[in-house]
N, C-alpha and C. Protein backbone atom coordinates (compact mmCIF):
# COMPACT_ATOMS: atom_id res chain seq x y z
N UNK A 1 202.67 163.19 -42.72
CA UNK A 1 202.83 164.37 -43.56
C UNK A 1 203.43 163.91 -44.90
N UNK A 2 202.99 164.39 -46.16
CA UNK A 2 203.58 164.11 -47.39
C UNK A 2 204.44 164.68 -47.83
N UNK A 3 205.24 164.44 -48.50
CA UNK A 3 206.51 165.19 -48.94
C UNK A 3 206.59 166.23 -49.34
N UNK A 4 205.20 166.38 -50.06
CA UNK A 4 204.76 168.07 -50.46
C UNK A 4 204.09 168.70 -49.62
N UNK A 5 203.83 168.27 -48.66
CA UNK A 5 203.62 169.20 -47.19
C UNK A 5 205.15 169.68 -46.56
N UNK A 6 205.87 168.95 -46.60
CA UNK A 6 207.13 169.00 -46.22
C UNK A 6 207.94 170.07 -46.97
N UNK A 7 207.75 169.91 -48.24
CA UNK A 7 208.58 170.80 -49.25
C UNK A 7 207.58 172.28 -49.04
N UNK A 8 206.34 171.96 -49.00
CA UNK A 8 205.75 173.38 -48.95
C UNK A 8 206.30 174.16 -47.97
N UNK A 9 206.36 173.45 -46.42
CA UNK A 9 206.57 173.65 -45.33
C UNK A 9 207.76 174.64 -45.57
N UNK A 10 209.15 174.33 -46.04
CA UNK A 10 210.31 174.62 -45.96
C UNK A 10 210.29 175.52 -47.31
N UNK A 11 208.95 175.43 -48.13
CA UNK A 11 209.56 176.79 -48.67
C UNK A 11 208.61 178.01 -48.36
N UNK A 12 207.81 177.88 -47.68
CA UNK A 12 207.06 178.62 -46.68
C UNK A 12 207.61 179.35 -46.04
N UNK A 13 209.24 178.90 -45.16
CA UNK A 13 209.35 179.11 -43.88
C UNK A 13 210.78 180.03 -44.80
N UNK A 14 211.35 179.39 -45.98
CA UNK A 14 212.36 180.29 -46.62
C UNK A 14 211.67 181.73 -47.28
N UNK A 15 210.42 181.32 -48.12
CA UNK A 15 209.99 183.10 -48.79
C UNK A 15 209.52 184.17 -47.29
N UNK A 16 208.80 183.12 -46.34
CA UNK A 16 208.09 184.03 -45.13
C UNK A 16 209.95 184.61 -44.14
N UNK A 17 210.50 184.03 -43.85
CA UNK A 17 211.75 184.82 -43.62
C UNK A 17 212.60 185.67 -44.43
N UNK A 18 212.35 185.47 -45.90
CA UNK A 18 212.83 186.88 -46.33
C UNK A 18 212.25 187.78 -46.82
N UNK A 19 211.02 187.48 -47.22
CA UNK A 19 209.90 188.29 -46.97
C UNK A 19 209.90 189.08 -45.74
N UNK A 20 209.76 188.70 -44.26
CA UNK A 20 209.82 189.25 -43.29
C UNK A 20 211.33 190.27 -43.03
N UNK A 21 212.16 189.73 -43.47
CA UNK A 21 213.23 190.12 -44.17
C UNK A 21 213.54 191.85 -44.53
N UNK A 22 212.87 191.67 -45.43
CA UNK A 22 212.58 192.79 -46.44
C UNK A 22 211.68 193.68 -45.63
N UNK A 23 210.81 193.21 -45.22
CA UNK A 23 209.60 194.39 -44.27
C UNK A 23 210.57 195.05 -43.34
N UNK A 24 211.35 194.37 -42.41
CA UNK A 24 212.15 194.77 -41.51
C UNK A 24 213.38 196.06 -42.00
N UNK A 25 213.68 195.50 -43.40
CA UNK A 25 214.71 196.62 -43.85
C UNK A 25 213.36 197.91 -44.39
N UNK A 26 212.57 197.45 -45.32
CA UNK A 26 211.67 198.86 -45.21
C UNK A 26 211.63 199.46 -44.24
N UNK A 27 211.12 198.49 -43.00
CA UNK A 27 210.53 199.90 -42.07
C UNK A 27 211.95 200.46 -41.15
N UNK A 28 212.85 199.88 -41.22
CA UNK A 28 214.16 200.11 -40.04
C UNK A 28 215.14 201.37 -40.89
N UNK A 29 214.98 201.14 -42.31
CA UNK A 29 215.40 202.02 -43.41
C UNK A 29 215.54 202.25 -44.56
N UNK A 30 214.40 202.92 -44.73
CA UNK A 30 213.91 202.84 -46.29
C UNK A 30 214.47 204.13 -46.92
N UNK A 31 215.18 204.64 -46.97
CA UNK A 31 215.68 205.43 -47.85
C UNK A 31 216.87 204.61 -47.89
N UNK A 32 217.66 203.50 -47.96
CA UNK A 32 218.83 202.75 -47.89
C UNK A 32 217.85 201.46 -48.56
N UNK A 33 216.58 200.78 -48.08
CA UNK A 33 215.89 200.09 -49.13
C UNK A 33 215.27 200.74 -50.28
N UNK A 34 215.06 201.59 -50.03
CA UNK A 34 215.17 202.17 -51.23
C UNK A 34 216.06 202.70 -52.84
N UNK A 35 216.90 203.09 -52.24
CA UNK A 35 218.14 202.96 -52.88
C UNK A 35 219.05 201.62 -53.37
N UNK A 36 218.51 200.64 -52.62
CA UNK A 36 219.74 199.62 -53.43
C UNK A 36 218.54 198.38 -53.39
N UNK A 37 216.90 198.80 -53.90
CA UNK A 37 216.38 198.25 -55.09
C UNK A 37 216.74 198.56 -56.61
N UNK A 38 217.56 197.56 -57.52
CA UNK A 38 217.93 198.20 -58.59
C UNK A 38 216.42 198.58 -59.20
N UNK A 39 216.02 199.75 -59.80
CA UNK A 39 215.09 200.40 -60.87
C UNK A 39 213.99 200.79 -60.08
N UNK A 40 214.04 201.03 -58.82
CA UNK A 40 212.82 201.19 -57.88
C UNK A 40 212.86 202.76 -58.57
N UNK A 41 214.05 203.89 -58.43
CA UNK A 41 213.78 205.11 -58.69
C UNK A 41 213.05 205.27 -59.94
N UNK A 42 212.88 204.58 -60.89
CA UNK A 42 212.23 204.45 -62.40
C UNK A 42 210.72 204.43 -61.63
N UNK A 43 209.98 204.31 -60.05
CA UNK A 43 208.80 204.12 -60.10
C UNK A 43 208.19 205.64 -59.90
N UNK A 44 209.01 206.18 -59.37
CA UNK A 44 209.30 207.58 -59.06
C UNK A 44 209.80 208.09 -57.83
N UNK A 45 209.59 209.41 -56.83
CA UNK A 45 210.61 209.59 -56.11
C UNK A 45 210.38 208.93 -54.61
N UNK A 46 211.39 208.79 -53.62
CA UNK A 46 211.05 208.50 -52.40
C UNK A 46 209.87 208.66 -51.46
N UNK A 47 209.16 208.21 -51.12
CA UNK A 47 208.03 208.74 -50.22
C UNK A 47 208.19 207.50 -48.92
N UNK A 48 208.45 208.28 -47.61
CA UNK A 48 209.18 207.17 -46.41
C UNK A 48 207.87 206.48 -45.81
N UNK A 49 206.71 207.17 -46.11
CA UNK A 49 205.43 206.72 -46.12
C UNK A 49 205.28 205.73 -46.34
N UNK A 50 205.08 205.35 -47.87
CA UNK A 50 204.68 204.37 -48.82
C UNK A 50 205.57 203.01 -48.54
N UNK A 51 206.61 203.47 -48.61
CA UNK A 51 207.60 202.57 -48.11
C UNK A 51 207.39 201.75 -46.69
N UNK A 52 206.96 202.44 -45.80
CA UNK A 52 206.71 201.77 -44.39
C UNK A 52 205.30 201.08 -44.66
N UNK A 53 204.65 201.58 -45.39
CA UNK A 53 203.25 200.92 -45.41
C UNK A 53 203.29 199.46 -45.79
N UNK A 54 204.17 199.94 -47.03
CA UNK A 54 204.57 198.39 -47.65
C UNK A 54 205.50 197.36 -47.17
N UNK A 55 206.18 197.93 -46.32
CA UNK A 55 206.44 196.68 -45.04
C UNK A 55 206.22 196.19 -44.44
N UNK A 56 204.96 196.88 -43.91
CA UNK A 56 203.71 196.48 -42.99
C UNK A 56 203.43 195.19 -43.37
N UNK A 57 202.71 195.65 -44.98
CA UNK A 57 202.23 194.53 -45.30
C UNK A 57 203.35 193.43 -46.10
N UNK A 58 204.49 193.56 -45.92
CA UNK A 58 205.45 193.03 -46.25
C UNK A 58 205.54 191.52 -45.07
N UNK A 59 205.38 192.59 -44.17
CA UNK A 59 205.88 191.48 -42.70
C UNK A 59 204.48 190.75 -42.16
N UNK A 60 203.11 191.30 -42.44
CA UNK A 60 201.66 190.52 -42.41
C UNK A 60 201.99 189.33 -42.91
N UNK A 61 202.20 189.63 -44.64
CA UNK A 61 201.84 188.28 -45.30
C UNK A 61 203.48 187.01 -44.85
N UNK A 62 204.43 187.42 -44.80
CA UNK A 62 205.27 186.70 -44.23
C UNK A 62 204.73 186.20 -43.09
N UNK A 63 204.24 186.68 -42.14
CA UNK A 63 203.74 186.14 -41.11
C UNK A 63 202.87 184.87 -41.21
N UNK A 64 201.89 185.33 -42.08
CA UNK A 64 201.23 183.85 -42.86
C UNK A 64 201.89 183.06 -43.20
N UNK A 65 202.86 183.02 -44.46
CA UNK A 65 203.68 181.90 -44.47
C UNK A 65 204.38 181.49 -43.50
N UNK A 66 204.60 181.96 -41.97
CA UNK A 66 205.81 181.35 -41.70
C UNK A 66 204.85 181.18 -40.81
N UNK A 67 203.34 181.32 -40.40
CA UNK A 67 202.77 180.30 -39.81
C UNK A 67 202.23 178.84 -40.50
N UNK A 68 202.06 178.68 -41.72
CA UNK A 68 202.19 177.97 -42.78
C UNK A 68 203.62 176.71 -42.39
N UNK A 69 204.78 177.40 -42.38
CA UNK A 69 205.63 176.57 -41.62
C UNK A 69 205.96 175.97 -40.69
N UNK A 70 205.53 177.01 -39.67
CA UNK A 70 205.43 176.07 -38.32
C UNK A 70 204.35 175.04 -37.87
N UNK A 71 203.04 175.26 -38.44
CA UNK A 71 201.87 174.21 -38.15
C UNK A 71 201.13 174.36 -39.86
N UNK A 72 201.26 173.23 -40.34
CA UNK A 72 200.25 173.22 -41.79
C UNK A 72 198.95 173.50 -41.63
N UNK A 73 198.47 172.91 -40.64
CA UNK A 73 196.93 173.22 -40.34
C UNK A 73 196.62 174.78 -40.75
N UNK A 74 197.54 176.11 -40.24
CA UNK A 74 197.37 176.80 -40.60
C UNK A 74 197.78 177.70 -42.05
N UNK A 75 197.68 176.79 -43.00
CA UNK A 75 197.50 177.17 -44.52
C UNK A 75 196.86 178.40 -45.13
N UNK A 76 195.65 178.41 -44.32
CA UNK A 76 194.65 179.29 -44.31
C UNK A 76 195.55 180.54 -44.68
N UNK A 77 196.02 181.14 -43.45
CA UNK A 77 197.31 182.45 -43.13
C UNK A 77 197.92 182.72 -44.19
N UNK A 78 198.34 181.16 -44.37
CA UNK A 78 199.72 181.68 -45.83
C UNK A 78 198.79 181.86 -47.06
N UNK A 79 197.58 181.45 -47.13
CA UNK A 79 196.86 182.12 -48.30
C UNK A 79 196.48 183.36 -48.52
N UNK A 80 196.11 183.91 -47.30
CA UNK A 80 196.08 185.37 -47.38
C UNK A 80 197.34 185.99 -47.49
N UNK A 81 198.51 185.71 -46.97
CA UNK A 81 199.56 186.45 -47.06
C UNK A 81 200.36 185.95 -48.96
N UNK A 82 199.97 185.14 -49.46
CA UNK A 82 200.05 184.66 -50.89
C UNK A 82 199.45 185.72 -51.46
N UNK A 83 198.23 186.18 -50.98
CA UNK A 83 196.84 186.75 -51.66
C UNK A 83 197.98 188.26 -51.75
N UNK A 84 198.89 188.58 -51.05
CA UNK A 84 199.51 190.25 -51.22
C UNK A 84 200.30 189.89 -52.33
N UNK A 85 201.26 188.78 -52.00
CA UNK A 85 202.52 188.72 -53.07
C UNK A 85 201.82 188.55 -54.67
N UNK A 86 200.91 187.72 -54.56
CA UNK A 86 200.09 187.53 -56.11
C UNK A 86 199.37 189.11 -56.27
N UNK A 87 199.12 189.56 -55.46
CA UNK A 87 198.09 191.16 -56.29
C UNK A 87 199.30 192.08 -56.16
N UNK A 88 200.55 192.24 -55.53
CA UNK A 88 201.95 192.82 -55.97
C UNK A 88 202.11 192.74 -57.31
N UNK A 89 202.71 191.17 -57.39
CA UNK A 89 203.25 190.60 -58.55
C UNK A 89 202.17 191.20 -59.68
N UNK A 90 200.81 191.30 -59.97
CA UNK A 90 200.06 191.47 -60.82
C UNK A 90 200.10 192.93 -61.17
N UNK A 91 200.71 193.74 -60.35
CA UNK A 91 201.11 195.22 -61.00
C UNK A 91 202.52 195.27 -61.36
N UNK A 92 203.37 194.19 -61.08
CA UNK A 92 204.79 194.62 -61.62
C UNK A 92 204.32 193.65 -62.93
N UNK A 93 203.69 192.92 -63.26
CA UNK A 93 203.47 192.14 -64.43
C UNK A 93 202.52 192.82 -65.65
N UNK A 94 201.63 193.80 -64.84
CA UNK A 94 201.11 195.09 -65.75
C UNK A 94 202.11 195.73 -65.98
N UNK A 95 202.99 196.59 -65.25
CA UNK A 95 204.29 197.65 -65.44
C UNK A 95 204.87 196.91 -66.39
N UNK A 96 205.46 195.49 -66.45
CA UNK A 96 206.40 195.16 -67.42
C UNK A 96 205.67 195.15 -68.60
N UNK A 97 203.99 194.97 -69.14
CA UNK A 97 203.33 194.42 -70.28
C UNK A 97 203.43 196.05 -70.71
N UNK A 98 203.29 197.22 -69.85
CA UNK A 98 202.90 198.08 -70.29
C UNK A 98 204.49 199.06 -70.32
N UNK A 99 205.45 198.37 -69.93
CA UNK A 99 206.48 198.97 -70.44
C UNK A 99 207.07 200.00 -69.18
N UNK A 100 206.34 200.11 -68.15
CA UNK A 100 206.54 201.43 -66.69
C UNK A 100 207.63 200.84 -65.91
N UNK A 101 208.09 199.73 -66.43
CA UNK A 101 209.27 199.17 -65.55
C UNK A 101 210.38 199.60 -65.33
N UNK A 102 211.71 199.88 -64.76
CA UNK A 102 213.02 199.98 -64.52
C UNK A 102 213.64 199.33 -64.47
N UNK A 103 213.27 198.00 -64.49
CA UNK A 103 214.01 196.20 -64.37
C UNK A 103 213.50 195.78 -64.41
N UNK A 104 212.76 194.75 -65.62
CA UNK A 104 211.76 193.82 -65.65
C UNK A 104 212.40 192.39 -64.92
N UNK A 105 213.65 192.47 -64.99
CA UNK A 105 214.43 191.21 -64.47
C UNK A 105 214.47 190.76 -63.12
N UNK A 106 214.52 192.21 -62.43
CA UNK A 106 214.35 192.42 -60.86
C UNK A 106 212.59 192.12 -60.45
N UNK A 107 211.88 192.74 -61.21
CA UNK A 107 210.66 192.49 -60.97
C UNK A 107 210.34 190.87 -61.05
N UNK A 108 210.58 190.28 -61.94
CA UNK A 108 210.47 188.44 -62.45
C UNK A 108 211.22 187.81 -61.11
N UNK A 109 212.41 188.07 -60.94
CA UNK A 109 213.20 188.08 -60.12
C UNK A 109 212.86 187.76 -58.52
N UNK A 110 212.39 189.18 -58.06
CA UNK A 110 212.41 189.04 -56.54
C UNK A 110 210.87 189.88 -56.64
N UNK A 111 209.97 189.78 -57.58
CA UNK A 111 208.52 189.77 -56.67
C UNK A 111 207.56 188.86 -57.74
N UNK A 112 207.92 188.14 -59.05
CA UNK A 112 206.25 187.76 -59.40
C UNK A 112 207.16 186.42 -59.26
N UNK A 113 208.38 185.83 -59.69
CA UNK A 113 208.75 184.47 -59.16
C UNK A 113 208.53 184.08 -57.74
N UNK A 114 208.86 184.91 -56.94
CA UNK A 114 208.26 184.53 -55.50
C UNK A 114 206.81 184.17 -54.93
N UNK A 115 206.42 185.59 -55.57
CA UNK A 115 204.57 185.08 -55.36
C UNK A 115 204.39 183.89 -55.92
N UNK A 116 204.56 183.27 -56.93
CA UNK A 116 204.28 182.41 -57.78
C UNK A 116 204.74 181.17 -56.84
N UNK A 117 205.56 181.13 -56.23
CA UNK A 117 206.02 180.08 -55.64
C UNK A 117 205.05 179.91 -54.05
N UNK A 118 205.03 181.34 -53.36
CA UNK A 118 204.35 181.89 -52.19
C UNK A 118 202.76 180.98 -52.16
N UNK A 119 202.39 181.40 -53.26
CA UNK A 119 200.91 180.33 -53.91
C UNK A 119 201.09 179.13 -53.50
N UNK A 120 201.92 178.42 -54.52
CA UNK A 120 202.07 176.95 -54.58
C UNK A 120 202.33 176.66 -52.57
N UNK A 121 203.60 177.25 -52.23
CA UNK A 121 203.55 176.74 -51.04
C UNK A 121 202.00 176.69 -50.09
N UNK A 122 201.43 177.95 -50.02
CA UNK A 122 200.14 177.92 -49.03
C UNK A 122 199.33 177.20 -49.25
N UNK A 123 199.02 176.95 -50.59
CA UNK A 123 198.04 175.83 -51.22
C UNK A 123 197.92 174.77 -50.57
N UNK A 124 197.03 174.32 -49.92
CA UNK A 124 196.97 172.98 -49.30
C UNK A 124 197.38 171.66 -49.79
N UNK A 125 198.14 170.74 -49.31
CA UNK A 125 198.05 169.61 -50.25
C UNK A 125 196.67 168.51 -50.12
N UNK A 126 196.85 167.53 -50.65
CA UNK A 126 196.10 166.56 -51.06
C UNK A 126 195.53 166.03 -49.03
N UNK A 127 194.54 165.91 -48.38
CA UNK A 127 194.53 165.98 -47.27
C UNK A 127 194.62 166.91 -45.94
N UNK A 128 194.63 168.19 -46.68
CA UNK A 128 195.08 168.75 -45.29
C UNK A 128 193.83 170.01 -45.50
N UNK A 129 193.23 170.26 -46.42
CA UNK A 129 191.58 170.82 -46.16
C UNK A 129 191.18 170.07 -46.12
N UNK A 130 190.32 170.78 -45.02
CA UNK A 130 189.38 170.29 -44.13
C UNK A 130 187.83 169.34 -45.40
């Protein structure tokens, strides 16, 4: 294994656990995740719906990465679960161009720096597609 299988590995297994993280507080209690996202109320008001949905897929794509961590072979996973955090990140990166934000800092912060990283980790290295 190469060192950047290794490093992917372990940061795979860090975004897919708090990623999974985060799904778990959506769906266990989202009017409390809700509330102590700073500028989430700037998106507009509570809906316990929307919120659980997006944990769903909160805890899917974690799932990918943190199969990504436990066996590389399965890369595949963490690309699809990359594939949520990058088309997330690409509407909080519209909201900030277009100004709909409540915290552009929080947004950079804890969803398009992560995806961005979420990528790099699933990405296969040099040898490991097939």
């Amino acid at each position: 294994m190469t060192t950047s299988t290794a490093a992917k590995r372990i940061l795979a297994a860090a975004l897919g656990l708090g990623g999974a993280a985060n799904g778990v507080f959506m769906l266990a209690a989202p009017a409390l995740w809700y509330d102590s996202v700073p500028g989430l109320p700037h998106t507009g008001p509570f809906n316990p719906h929307f919120v659980a949905d997006i944990g769903v897929a909160y805890m899917v794509a974690s799932l990918g990465l943190l199969a990504r961590a436990w066996r590389p072979r399965y890369w595949p996973a963490a690309v699809a679960g990359a594939a949520f955090f990058l088309g997330h990140a690409a509407i909080h990166v519209f909201d900030i161009v277009l100004e709909r934000t409540g915290n552009a800092g929080v947004d950079v912060a804890l969803v398009i720096v992560p995806a961005l990283l979420a990528a790099w980790a699933a990405w296969p290295s040099k040898g490991e597609a097939p």
